[in-house]
C-alpha atoms as a PDB file:
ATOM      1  CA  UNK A   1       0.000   0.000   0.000  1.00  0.00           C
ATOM      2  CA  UNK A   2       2.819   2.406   0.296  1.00  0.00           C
ATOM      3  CA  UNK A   3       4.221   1.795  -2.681  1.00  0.00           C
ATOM      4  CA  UNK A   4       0.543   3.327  -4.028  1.00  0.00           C
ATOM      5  CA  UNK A   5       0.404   6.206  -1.385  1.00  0.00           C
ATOM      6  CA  UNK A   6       3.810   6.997  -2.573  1.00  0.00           C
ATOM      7  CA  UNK A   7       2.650   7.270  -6.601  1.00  0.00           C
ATOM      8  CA  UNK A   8       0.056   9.234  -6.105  1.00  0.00           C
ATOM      9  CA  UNK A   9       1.831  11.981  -4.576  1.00  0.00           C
ATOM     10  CA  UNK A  10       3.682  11.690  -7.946  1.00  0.00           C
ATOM     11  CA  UNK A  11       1.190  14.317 -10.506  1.00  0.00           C
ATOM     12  CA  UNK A  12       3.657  13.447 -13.675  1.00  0.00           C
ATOM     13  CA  UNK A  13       2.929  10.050 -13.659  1.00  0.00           C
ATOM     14  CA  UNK A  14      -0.742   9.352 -12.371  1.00  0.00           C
ATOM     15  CA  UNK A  15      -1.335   5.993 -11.187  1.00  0.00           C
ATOM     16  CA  UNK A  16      -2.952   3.728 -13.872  1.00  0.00           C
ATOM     17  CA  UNK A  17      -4.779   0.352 -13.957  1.00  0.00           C
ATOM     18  CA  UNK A  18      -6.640  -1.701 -16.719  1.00  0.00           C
ATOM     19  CA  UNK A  19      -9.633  -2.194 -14.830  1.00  0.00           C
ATOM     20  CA  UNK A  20     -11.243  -1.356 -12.070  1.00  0.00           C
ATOM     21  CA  UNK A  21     -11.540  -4.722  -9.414  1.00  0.00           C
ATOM     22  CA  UNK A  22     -15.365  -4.897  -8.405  1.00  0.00           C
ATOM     23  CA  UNK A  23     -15.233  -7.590  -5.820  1.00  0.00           C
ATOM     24  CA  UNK A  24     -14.702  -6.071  -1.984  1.00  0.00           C
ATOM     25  CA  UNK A  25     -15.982  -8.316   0.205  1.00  0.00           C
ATOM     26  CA  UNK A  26     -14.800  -9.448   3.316  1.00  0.00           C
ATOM     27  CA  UNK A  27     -12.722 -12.453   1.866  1.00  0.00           C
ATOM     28  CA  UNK A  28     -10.948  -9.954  -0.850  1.00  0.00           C
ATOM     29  CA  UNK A  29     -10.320  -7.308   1.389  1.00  0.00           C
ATOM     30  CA  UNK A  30      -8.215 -10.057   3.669  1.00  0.00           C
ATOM     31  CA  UNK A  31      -6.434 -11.652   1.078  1.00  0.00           C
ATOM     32  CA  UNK A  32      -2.366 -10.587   1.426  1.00  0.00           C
ATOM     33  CA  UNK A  33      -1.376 -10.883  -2.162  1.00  0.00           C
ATOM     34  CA  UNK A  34      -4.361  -8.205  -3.666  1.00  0.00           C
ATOM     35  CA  UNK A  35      -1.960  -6.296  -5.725  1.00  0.00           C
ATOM     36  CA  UNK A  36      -2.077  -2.393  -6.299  1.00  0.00           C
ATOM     37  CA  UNK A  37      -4.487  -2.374  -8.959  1.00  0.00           C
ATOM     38  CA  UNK A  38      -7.198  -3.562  -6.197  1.00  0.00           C
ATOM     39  CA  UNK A  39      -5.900  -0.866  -3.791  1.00  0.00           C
ATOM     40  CA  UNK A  40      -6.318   1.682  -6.596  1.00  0.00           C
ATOM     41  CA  UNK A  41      -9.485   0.385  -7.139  1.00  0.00           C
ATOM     42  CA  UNK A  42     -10.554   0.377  -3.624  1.00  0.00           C
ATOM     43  CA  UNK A  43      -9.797   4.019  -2.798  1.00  0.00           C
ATOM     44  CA  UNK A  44     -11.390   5.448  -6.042  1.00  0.00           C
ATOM     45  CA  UNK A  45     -14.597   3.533  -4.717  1.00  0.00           C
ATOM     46  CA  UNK A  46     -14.327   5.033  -1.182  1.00  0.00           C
ATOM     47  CA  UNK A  47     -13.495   8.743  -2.932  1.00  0.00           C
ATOM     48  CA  UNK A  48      -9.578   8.894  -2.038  1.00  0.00           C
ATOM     49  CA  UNK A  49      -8.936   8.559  -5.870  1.00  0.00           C
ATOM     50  CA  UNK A  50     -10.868  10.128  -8.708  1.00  0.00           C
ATOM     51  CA  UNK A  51     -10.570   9.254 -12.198  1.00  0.00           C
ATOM     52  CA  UNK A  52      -8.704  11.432 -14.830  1.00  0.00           C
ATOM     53  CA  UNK A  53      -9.206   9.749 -17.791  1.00  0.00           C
ATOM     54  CA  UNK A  54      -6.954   6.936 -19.568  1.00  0.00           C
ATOM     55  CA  UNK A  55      -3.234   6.606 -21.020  1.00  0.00           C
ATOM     56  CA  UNK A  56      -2.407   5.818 -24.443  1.00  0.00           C
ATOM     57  CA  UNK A  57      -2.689   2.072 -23.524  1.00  0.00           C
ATOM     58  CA  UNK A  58      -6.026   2.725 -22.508  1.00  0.00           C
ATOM     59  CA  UNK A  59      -5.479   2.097 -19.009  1.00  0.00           C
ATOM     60  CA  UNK A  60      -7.516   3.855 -16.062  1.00  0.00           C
ATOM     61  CA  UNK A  61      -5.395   6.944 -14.982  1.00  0.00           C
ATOM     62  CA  UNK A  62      -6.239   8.421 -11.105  1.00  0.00           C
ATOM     63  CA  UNK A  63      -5.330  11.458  -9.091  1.00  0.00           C
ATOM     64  CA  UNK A  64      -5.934  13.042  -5.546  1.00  0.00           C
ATOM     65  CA  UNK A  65      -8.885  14.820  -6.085  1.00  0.00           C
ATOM     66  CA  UNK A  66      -8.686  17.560  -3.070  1.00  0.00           C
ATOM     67  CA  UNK A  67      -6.118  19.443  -0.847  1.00  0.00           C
ATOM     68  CA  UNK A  68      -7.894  17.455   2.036  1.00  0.00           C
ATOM     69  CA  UNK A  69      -7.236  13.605   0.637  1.00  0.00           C
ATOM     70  CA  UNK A  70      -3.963  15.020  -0.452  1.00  0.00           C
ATOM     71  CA  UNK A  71      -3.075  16.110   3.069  1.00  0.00           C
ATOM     72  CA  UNK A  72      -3.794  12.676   4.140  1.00  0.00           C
ATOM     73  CA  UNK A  73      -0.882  11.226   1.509  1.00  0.00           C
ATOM     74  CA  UNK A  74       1.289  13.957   2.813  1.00  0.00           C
ATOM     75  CA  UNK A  75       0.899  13.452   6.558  1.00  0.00           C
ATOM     76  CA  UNK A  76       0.704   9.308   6.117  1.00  0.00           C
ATOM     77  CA  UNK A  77       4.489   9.682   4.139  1.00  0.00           C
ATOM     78  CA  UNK A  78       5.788  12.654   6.800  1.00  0.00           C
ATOM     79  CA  UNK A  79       4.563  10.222   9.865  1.00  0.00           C
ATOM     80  CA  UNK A  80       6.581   7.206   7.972  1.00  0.00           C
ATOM     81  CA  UNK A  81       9.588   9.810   7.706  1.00  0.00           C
ATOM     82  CA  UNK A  82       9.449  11.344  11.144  1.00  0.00           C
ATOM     83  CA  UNK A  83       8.605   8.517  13.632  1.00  0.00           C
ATOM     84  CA  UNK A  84       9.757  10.025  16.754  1.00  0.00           C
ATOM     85  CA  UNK A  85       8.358  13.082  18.420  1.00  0.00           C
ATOM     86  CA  UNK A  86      11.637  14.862  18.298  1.00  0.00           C
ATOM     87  CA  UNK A  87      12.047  14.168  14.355  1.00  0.00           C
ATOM     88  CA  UNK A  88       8.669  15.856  13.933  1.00  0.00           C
ATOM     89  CA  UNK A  89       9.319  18.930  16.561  1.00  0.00           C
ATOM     90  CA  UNK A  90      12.703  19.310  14.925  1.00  0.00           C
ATOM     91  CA  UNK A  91      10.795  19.317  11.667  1.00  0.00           C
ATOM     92  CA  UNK A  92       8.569  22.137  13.264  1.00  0.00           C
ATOM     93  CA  UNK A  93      11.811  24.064  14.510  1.00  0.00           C
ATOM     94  CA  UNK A  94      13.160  24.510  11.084  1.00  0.00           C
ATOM     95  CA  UNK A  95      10.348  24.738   8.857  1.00  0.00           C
ATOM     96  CA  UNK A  96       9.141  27.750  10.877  1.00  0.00           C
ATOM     97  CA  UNK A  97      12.573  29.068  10.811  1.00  0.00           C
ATOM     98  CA  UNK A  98      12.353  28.826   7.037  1.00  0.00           C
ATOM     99  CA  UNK A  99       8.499  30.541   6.732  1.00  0.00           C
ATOM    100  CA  UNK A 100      10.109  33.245   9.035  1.00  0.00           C
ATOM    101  CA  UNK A 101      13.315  34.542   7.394  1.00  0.00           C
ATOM    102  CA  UNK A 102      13.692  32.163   4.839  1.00  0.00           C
ATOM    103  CA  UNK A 103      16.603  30.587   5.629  1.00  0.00           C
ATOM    104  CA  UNK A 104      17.385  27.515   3.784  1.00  0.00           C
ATOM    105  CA  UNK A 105      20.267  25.999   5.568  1.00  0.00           C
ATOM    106  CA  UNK A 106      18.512  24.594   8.981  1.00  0.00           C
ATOM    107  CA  UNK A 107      16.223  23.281   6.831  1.00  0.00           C
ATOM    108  CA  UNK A 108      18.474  21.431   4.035  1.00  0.00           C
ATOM    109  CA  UNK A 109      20.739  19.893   7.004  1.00  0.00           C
ATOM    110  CA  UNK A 110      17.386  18.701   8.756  1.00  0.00           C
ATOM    111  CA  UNK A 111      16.477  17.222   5.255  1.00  0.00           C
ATOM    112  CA  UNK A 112      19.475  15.383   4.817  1.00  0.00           C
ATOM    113  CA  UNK A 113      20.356  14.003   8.034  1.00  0.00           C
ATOM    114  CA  UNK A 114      16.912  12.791   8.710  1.00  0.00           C
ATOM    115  CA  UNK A 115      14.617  12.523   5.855  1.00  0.00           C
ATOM    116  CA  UNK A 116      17.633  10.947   3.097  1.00  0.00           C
ATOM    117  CA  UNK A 117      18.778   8.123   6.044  1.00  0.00           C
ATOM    118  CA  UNK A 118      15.392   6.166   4.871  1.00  0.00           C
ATOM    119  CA  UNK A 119      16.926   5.874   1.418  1.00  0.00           C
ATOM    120  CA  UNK A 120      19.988   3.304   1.136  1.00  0.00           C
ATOM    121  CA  UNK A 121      22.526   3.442  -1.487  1.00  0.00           C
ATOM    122  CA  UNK A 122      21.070   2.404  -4.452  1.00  0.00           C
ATOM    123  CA  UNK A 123      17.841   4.591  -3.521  1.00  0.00           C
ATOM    124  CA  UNK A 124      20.195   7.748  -3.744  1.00  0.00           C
ATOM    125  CA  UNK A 125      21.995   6.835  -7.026  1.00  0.00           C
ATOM    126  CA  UNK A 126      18.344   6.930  -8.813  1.00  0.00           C
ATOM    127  CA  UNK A 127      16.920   9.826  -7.060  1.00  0.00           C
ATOM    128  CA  UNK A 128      16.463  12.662  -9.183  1.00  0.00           C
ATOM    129  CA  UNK A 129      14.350  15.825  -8.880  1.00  0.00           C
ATOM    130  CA  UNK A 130      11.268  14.102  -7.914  1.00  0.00           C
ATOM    131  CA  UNK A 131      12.429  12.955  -4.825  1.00  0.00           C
ATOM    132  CA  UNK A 132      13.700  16.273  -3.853  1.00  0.00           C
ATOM    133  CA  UNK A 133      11.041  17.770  -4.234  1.00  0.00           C
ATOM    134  CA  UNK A 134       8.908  15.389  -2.745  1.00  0.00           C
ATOM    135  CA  UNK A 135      11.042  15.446   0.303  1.00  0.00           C
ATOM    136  CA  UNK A 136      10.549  19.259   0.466  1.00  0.00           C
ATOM    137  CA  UNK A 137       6.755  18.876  -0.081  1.00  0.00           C
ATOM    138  CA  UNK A 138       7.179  15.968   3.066  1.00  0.00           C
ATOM    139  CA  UNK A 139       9.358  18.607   4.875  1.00  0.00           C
ATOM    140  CA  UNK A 140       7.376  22.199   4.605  1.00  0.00           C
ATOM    141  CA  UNK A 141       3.304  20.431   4.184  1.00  0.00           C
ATOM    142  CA  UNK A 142       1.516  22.888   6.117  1.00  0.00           C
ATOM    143  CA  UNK A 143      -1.485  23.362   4.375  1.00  0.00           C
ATOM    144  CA  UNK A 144      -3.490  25.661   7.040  1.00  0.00           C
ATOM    145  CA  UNK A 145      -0.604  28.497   5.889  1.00  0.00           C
ATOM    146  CA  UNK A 146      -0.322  28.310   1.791  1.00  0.00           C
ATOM    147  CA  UNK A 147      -1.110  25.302  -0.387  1.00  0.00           C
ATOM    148  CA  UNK A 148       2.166  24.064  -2.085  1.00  0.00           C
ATOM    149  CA  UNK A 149       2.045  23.365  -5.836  1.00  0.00           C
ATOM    150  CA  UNK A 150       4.584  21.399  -7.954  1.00  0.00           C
ATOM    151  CA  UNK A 151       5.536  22.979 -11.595  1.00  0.00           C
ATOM    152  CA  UNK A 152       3.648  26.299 -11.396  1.00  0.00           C
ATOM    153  CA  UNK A 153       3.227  27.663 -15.035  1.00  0.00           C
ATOM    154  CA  UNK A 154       5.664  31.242 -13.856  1.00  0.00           C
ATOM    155  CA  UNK A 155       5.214  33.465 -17.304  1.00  0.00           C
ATOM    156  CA  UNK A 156       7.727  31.355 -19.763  1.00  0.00           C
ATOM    157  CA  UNK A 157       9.295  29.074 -16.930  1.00  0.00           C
ATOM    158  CA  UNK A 158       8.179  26.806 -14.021  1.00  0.00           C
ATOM    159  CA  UNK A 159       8.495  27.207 -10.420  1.00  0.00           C
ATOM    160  CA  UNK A 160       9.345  24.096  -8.815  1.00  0.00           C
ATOM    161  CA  UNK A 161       7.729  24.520  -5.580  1.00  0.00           C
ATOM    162  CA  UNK A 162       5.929  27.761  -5.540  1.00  0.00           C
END
């Protein structure tokens, strides 16, 4: 389930299945081996996932419909991140720091020596932009204060986090 919580975070590449899985009962839902196209299908049902329209395979593409279900992805990946209370209040310390004068230091150190020790080696040497920014968006998520896009359209450029 992660894995899908993780992807759909991800706007670039939407997550996609052939076909929507119809069967929820009680003896699907506690079967281990249901694969992410039932998850997918299971949280478009219950309205965590809407539909966005289909790939060039014709495969089912979904999104995060709302600021509120995507607040849930961003707080369910930060609380994965940040499992002690002093990871999170250091989080706090240095995010506010960086709202208040904008300081990006504090806040890159706290990014690397907590949030990049989840990844191992081979994690890092196929990271690319995504992840930073994702890591930012895991870091700075305070959605009561501004609502964080990814690739604002800026005149004839893009913002990356704006």
């Amino acid at each position: 389930g992660e894995t899908v919580v993780n992807q759909a975070l991800n706007i670039e590449q939407p997550l996609t299945v052939p076909a929507l899985a119809d069967d929820f009962g009680i003896d699907a839902l506690l079967k281990s081996e249901q694969g992410p196209a039932f998850l997918i299908s299971l949280l478009h049902y219950l309205g965590v996932l809407t539909r966005m329209g289909r790939d060039p395979f014709g495969d089912l593409q979904f999104t995060i419909p709302n600021l509120v279900v995507r607040r849930l992805y961003v707080e369910r990946m930060r609380d994965s991140f940040l499992s002690t209370f002093e990871h999170i209040e250091a989080r706090d310390e240095v995010s506010k720091l960086f709202y208040t004068t904008g300081e990006l230091g504090p806040l890159c150190d706290f990014i690397e020596a907590r949030l990049l020790k989840v990844f191992d080696n081979r994690d890092l040497r196929w990271s690319n932009e995504l992840v930073v920014k994702t890591l930012f968006l895991v870091a700075l998520f305070n959605d009561t204060a501004y609502i964080m896009d990814s690739e604002t359209s800026i005149d004839r450029g893009y913002g990356d986090l704006s």
